[in-house]
C-alpha atoms as a PDB file:
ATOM      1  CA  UNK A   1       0.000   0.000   0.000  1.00  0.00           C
ATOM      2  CA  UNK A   2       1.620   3.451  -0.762  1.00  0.00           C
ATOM      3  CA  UNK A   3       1.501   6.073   1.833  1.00  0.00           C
ATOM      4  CA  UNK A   4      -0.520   9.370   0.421  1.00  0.00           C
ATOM      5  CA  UNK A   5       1.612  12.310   1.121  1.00  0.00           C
ATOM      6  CA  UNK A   6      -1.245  15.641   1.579  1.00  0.00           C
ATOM      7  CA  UNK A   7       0.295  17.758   3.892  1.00  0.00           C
ATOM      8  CA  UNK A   8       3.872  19.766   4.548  1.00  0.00           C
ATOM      9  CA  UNK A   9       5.334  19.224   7.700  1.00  0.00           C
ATOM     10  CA  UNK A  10       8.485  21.424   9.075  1.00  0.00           C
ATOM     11  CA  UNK A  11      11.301  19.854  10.793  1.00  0.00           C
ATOM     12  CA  UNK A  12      14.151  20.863  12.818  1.00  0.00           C
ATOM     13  CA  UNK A  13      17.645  19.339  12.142  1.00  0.00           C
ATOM     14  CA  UNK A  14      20.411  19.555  14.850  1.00  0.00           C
ATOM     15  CA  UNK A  15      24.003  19.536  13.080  1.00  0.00           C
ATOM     16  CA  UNK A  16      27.208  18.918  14.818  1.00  0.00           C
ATOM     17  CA  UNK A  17      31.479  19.516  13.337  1.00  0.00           C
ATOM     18  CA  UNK A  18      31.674  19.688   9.293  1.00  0.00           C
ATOM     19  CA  UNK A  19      27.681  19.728   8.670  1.00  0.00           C
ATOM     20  CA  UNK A  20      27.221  22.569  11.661  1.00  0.00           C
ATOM     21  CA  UNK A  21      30.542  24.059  10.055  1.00  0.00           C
ATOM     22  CA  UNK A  22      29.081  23.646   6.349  1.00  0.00           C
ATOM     23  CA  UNK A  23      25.726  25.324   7.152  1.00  0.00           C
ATOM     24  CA  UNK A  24      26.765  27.999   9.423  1.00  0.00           C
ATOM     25  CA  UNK A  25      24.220  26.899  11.847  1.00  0.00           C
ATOM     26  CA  UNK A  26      24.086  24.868  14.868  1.00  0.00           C
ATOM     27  CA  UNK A  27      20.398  23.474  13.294  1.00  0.00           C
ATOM     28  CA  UNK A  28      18.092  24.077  10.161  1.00  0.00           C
ATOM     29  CA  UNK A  29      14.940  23.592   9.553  1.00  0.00           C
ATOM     30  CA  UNK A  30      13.651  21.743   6.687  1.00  0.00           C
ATOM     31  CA  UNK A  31      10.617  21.203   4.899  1.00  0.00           C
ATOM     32  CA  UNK A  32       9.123  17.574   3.962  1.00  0.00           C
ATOM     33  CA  UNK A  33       5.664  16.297   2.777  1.00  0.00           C
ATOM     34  CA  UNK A  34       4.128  14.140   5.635  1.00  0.00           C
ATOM     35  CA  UNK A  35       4.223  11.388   5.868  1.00  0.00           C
ATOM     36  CA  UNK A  36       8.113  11.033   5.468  1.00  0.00           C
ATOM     37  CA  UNK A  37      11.513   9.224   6.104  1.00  0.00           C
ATOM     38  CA  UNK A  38      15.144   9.930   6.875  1.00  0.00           C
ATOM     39  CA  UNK A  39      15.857   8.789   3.477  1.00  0.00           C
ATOM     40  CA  UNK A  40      13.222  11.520   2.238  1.00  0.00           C
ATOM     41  CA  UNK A  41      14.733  13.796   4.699  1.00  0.00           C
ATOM     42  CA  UNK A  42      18.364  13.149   3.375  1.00  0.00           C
ATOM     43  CA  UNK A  43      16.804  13.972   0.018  1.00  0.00           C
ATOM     44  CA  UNK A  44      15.468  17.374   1.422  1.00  0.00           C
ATOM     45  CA  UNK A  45      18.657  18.672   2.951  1.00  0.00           C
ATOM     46  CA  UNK A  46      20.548  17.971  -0.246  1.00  0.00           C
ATOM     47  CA  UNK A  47      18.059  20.242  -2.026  1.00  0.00           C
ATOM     48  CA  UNK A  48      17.340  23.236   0.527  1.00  0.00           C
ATOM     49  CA  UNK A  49      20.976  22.849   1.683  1.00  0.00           C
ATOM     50  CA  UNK A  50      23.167  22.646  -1.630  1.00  0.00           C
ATOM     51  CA  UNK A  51      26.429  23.675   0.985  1.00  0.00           C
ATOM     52  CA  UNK A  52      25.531  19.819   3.058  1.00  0.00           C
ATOM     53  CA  UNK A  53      25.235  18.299  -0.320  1.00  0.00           C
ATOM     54  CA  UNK A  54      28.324  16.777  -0.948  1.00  0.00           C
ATOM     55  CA  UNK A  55      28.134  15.637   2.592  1.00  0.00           C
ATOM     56  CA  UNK A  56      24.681  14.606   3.411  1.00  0.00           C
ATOM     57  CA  UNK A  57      25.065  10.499   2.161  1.00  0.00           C
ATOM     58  CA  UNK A  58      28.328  10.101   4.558  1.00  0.00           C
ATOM     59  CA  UNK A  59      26.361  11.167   7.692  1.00  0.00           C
ATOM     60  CA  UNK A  60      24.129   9.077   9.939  1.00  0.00           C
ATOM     61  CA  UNK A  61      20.855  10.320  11.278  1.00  0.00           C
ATOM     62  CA  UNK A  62      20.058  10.498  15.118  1.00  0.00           C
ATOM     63  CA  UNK A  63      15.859  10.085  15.600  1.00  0.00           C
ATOM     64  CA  UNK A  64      15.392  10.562  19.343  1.00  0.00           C
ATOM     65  CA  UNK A  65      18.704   9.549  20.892  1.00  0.00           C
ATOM     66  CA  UNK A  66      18.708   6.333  18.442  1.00  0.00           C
ATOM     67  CA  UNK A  67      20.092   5.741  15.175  1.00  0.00           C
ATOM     68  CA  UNK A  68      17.693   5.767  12.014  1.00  0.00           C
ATOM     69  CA  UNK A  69      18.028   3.753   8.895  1.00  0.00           C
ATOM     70  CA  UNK A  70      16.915   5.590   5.558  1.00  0.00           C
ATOM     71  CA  UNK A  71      13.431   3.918   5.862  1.00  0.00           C
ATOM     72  CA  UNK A  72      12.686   5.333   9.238  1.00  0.00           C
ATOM     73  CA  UNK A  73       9.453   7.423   9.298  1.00  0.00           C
ATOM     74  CA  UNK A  74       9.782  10.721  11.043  1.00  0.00           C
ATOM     75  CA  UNK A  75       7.028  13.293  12.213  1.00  0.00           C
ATOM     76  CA  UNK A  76       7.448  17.274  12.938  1.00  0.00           C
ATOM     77  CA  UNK A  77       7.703  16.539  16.761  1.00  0.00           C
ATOM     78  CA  UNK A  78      11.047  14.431  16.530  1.00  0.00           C
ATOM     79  CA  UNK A  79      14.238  15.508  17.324  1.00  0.00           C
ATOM     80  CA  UNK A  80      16.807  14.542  14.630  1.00  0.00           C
ATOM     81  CA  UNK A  81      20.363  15.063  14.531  1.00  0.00           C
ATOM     82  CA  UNK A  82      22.989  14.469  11.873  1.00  0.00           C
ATOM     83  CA  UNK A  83      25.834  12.380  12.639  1.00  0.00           C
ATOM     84  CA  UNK A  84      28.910  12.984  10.353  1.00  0.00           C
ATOM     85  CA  UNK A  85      31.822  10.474  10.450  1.00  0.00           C
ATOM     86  CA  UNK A  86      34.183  10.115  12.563  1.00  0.00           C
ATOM     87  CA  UNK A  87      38.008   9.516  11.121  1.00  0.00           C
ATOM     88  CA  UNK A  88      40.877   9.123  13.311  1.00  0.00           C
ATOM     89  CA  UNK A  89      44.452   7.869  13.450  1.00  0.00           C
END
């Protein structure tokens, strides 16, 4: 059955080191049809955010202190963070 998408929902984005540093913000807020998912969401950013493009299918996505897979659905009352990678030596 496919969801029907009727309504625009907007949702706050928390970013953290080169996304934060990319956007100039410590959070955006971006605007999705509802229902949606992260994967949708990842979609979003790309397009409203052009600067977290290049960036935006290395990070993870935080949904409410747990991690989120692409097919997670979200609503305008979660809190969502990106996660950007972590290198080290």
């Amino acid at each position: 059955m496919k969801r029907q998408k009727n309504r625009s929902m907007k949702i706050q984005v928390k970013l953290f080191a080169v996304a934060r540093d990319r956007a100039g913000a410590n959070a955006v807020d971006v605007e999705l049809s509802s229902p949606a998912t992260i994967g949708e969401l990842r979609t979003a950013l790309a397009q409203q955010y052009p600067r977290l493009a290049d960036i935006i299918s290395h990070v993870r996505f935080a949904l409410n202190d747990d991690y989120a897979t692409d097919a997670t659905s979200v609503d305008s009352h979660a809190e969502i963070a990106i996660i950007p990678p972590v290198s080290g030596g």
